[in-house]
C-alpha atoms as a PDB file:
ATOM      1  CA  UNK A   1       0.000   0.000   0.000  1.00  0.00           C
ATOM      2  CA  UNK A   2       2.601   2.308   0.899  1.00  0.00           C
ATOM      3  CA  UNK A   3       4.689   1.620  -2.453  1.00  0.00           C
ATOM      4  CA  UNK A   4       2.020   2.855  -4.362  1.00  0.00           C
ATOM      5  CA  UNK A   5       0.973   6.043  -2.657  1.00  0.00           C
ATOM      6  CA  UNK A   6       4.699   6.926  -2.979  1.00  0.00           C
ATOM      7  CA  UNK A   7       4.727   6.266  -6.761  1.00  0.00           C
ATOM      8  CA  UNK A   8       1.587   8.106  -7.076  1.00  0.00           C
ATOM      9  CA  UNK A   9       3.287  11.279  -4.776  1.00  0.00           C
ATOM     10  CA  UNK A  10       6.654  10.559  -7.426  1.00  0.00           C
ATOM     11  CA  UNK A  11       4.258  11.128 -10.273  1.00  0.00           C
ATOM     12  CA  UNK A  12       2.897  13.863  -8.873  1.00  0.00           C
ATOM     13  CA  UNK A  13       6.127  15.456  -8.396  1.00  0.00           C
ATOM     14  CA  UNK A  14       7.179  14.811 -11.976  1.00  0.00           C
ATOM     15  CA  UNK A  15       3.768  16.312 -12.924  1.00  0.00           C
ATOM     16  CA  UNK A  16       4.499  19.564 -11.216  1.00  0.00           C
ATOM     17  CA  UNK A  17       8.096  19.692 -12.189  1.00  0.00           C
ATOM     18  CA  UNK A  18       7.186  19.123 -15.826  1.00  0.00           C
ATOM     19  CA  UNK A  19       4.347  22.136 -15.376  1.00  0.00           C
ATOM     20  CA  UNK A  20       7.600  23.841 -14.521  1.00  0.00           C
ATOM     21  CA  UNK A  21       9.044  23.714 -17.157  1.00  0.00           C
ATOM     22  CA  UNK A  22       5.796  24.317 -19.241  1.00  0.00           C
ATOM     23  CA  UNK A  23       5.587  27.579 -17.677  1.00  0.00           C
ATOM     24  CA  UNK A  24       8.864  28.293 -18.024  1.00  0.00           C
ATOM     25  CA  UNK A  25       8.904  27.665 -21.941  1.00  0.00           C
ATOM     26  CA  UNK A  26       5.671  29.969 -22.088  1.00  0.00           C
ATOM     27  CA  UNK A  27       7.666  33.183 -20.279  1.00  0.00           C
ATOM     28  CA  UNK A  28      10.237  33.023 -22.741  1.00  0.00           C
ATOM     29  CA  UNK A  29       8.313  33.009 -26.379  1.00  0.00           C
ATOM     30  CA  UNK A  30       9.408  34.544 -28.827  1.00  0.00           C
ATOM     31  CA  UNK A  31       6.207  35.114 -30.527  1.00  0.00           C
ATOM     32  CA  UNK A  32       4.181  36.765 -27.590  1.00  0.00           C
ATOM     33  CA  UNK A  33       0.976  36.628 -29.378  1.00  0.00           C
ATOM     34  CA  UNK A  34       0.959  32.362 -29.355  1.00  0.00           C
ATOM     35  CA  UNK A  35      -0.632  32.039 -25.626  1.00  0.00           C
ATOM     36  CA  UNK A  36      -0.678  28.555 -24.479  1.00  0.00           C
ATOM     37  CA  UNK A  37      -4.414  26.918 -23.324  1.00  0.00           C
ATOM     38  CA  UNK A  38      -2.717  25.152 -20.807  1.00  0.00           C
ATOM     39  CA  UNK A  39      -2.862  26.679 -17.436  1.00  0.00           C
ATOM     40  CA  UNK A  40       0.177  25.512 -16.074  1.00  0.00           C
ATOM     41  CA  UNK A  41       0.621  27.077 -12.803  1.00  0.00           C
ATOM     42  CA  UNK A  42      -3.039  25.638 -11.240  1.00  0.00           C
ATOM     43  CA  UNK A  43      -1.592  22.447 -12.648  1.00  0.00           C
ATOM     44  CA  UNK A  44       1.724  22.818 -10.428  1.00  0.00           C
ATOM     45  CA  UNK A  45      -0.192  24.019  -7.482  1.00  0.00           C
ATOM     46  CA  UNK A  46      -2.441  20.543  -7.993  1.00  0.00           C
ATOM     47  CA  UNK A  47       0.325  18.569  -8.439  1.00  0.00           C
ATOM     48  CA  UNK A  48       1.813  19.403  -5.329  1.00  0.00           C
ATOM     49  CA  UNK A  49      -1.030  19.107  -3.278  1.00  0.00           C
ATOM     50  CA  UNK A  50      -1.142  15.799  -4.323  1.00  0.00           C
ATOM     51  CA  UNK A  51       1.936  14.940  -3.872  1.00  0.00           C
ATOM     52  CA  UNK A  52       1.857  16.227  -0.505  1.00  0.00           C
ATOM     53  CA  UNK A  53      -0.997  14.652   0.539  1.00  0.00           C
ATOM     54  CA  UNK A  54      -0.298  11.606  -0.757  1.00  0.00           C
ATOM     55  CA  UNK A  55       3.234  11.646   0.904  1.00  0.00           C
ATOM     56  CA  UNK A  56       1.240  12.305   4.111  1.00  0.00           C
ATOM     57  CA  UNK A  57      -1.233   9.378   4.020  1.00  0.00           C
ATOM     58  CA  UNK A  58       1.904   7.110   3.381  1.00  0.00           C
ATOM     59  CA  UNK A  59       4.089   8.112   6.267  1.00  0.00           C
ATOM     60  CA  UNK A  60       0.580   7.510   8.276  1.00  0.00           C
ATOM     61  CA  UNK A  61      -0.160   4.444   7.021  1.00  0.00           C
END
């Protein structure tokens, strides 16, 4: 049980660190009228609620 809420809380991680990067990319366009539909901070924020949540419920369990 505890194997898998840490691979989910990894994956979450890697979620939010690839968001990151999204957001990063988008801040340094060169074309500043191509906006992006993806809204990648509320996707970092979400990933790293999950992943510390999920990292909480495993060092509970």
């Amino acid at each position: 049980m505890q194997a898998r809420l840490w691979s989910a809380a990894a994956a979450c991680v890697a979620v939010a660190v690839a968001s990151g990067i999204g957001q990063w990319r988008r801040g340094r366009r060169r074309d500043l009228d191509r906006v992006g539909m993806v809204p990648w901070p509320t996707i970092q924020f979400a990933a790293m609620m999950g992943a510390l949540i999920l990292a909480s419920v495993a060092l509970n369990s």
